[in-house]
Protein backbone atom coordinates (compact mmCIF):
# COMPACT_ATOMS: atom_id res chain seq x y z
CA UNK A 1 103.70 125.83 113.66
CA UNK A 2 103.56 123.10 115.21
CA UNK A 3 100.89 120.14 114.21
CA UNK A 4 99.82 117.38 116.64
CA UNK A 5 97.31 114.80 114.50
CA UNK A 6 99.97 113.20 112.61
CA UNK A 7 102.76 110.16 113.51
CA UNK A 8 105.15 108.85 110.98
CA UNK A 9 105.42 105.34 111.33
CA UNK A 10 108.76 103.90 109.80
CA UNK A 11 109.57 100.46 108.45
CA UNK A 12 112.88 98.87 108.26
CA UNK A 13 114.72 95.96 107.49
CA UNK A 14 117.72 97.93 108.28
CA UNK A 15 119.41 96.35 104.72
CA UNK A 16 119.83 99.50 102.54
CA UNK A 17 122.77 100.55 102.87
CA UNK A 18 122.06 104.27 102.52
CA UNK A 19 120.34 104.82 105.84
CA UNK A 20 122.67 107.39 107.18
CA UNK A 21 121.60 109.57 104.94
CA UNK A 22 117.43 108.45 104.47
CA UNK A 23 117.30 108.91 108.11
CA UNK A 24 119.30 112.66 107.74
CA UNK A 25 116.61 113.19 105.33
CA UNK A 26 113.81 111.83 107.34
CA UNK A 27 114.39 113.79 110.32
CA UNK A 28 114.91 117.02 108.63
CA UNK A 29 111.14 116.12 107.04
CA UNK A 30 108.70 115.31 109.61
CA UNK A 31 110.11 118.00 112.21
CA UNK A 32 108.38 117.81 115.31
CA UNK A 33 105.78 114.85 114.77
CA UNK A 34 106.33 112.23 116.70
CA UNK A 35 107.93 109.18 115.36
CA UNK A 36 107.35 104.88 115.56
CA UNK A 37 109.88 103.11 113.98
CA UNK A 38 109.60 99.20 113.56
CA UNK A 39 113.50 97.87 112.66
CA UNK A 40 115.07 94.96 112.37
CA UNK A 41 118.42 96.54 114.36
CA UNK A 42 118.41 99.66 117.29
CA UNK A 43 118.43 102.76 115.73
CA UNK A 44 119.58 106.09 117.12
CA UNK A 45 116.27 107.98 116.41
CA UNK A 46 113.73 109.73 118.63
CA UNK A 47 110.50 108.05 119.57
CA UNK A 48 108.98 104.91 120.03
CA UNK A 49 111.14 102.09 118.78
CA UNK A 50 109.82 98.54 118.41
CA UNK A 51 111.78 95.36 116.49
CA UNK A 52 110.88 93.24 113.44
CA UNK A 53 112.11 89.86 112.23
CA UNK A 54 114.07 89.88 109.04
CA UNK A 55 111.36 88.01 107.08
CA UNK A 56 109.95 90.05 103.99
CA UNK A 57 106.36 90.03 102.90
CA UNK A 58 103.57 92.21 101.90
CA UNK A 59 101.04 90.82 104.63
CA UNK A 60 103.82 91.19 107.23
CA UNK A 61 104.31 95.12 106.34
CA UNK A 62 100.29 95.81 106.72
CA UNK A 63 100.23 93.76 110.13
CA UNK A 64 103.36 96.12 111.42
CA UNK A 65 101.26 99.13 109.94
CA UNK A 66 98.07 97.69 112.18
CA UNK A 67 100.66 97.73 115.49
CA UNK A 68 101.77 101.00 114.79
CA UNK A 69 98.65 102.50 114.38
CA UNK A 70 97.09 101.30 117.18
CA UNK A 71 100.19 102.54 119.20
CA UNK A 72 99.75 105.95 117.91
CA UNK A 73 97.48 108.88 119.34
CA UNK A 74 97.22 110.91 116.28
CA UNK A 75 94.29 111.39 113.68
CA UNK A 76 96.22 110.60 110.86
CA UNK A 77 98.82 108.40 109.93
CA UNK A 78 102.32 108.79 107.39
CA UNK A 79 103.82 106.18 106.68
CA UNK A 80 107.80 106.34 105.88
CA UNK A 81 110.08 103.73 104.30
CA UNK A 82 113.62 103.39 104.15
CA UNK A 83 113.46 103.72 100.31
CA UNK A 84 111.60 106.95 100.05
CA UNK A 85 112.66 110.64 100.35
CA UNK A 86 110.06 113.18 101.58
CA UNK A 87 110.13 117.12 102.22
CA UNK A 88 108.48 118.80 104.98
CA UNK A 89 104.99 119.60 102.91
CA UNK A 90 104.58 116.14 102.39
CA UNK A 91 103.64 115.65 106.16
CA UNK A 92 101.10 118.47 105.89
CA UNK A 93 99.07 116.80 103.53
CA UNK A 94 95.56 115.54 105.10
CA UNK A 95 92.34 113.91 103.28
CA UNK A 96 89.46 113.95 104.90
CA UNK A 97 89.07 110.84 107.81
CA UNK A 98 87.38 108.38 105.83
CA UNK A 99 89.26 108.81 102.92
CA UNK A 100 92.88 107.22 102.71
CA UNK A 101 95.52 110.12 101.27
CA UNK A 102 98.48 109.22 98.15
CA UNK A 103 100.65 111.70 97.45
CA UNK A 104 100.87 111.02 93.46
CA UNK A 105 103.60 113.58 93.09
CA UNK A 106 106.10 111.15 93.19
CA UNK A 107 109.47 110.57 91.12
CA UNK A 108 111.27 107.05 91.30
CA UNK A 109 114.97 106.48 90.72
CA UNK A 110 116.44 103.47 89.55
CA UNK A 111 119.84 102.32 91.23
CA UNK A 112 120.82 100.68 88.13
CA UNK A 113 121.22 101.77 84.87
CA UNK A 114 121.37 105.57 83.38
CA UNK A 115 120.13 107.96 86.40
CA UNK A 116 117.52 109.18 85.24
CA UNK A 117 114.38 110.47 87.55
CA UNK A 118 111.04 108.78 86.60
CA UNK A 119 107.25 110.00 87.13
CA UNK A 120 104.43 107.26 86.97
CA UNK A 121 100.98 107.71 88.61
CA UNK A 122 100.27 104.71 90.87
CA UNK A 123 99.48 104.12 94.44
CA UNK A 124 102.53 104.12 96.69
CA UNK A 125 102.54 102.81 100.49
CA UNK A 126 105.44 104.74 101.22
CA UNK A 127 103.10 107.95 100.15
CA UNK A 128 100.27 107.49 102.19
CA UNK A 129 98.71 109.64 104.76
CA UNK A 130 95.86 107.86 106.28
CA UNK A 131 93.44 108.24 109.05
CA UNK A 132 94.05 106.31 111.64
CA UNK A 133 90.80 104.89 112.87
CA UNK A 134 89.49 104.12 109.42
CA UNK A 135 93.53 102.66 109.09
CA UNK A 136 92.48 100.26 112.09
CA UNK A 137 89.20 99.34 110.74
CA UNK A 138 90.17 98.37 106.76
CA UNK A 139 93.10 96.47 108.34
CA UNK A 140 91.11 94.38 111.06
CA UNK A 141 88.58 94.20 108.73
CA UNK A 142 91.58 92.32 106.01
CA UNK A 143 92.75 90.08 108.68
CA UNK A 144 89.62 88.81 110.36
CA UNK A 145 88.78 87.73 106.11
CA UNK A 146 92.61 86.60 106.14
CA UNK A 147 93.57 85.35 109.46
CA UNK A 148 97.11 83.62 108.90
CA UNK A 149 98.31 85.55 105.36
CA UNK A 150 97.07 87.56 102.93
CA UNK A 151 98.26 86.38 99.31
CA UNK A 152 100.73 88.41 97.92
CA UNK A 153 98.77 88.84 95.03
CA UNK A 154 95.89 89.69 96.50
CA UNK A 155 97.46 92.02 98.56
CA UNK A 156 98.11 96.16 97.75
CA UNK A 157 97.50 99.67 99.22
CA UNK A 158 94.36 100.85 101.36
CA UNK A 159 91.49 102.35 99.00
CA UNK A 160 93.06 100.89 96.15
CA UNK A 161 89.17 99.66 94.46
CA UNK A 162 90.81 96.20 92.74
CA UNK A 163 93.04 95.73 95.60
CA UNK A 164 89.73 95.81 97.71
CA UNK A 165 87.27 93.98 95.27
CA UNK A 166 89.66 91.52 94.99
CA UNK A 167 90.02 90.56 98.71
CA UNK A 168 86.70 90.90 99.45
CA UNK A 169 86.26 93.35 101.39
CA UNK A 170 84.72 97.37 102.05
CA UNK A 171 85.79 99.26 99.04
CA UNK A 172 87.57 102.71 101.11
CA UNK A 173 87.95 105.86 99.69
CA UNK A 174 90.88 107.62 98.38
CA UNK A 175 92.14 110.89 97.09
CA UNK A 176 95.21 112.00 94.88
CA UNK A 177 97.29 114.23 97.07
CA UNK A 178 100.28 116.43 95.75
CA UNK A 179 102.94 118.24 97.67
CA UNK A 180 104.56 121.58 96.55
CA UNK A 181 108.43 119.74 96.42
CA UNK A 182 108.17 116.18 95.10
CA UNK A 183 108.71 112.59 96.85
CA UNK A 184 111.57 110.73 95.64
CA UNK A 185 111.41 106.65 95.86
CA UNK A 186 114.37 104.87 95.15
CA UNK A 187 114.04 101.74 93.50
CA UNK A 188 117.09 98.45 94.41
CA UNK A 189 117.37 95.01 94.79
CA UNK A 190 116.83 94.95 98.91
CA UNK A 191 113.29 94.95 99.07
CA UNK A 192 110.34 92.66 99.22
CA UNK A 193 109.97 90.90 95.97
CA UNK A 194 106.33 89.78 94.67
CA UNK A 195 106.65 86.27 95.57
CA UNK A 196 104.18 83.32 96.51
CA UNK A 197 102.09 84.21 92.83
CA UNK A 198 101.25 80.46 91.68
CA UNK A 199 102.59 79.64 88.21
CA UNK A 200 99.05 79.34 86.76
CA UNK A 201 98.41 83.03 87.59
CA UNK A 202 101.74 84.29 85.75
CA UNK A 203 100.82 86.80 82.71
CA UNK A 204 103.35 85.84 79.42
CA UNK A 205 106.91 87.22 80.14
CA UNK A 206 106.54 87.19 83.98
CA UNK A 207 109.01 84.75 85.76
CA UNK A 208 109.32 83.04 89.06
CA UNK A 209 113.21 84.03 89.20
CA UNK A 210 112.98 86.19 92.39
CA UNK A 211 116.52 88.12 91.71
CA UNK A 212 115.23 88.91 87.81
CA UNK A 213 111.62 90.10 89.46
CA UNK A 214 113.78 92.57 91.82
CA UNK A 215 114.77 94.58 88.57
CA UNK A 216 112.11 94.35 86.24
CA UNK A 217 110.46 97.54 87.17
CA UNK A 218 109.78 99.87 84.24
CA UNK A 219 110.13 103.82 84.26
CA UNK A 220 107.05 105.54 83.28
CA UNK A 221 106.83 107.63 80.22
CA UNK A 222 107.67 111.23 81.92
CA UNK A 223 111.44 111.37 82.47
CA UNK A 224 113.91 114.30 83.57
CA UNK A 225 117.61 114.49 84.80
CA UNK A 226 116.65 116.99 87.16
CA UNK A 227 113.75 117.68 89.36
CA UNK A 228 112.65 120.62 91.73
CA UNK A 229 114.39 120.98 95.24
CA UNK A 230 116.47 117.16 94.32
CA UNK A 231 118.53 118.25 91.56
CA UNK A 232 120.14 115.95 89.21
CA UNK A 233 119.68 112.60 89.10
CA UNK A 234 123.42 112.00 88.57
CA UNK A 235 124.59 113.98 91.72
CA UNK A 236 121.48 112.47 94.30
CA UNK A 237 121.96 108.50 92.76
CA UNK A 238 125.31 109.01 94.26
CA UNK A 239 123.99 109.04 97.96
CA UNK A 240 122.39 104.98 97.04
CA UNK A 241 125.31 103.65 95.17
């Protein structure tokens, strides 16, 4: 059946070289919802399309998700990235509306070294489905504190409590969400590195080198070769390589 509260709202730089297939994928997922995609580049996909420069930073990803969101007419939110792969019961996850959504059942895998799927609880962006209104309001609320940028470091997901203690502002609520066939994120070198920390705030063994802080991403301590619905790591890596 089909469900009218939700809008996926994808963000692209359009640099991954595997979006032929995310966006098969993609589509396939969300169905019928209707679709805002901020890209760098046209794209042939349905919806509302609007463009993005080419820079990369945290504070510049929340300030697309404020645009989108207040472009959209659902009640909730999903937000999709170019480095994630999501089934259809993903999109029919809800929390309530003034709690923000993460759907924790989530397996990452690496593009380099031994394929190997990878399960570690954390929030994820690219997981989220959020209310929209209380989306607006936690955002406007970030920006009005942080009017030109908010510090990378500062920065992080919505209803994450350090994340919000940290910048000040209304500590949201949040929920663990899990879908029936896991969320896949694939982890590379194209994305938005954590950059603009100042040297004194650097923890021993961290580094400024941007292209060493692209791969120094740990797996967690659950590992398979093969997941549910995915299959093996060493036949779906393929599709990123």
């Amino acid at each position: 059946m089909k469900r009218n509260d939700l809008t996926c709202l994808f963000l692209t730089l359009n640099k991954v070289p595997w979006m032929a297939y995310h966006n098969k994928i993609m589509l396939e997922a969300i169905g019928d919802y209707p679709l805002i995609t901020i890209s760098r580049l046209p794209m042939d996909l349905p919806g509302i399309q609007l463009r993005q420069d080419e820079r990369q930073s945290h504070d510049k990803i929340y300030r697309m998700m404020l645009q989108g969101a207040k472009l959209a007419k659902t009640d909730y939110i999903a937000m999709v990235e170019d480095d994630m792969l999501y089934s259809k019961d993903h999109f029919d996850l809800r929390p309530p509306f003034d709690t923000f959504g993460y759907n924790w059942n989530r397996w990452s895998l690496f593009t380099w070294g031994e394929p190997t799927f990878s399960f570690k609880r954390r929030y994820c962006n690219g997981c989220s489905i959020l209310p929209r209104l209380e989306l607006i309001d936690a955002l406007e609320e970030r920006f009005t504190r942080f009017p030109k940028e908010i510090p990378h470091w500062l920065n992080g997901e919505l209803g994450y409590e350090k994340v919000e203690k940290n910048l000040g502002v209304k500590v949201r609520k949040s929920i663990e969400l899990y879908s029936n066939i896991p969320v896949v994120q694939i982890h590379h070198t194209y994305g938005t590195p954590g950059i603009g920390k100042p040297k004194s705030m650097l923890k021993p063994g961290d580094t400024l080198d941007l292209e060493v802080r692209k791969i120094r991403k740990r797996m967690g301590m659950i590992r398979s070769y093969e997941i549910p619905y995915w299959g093996r790591s060493e036949d779906l890596i393929k599709n990123f390589l």
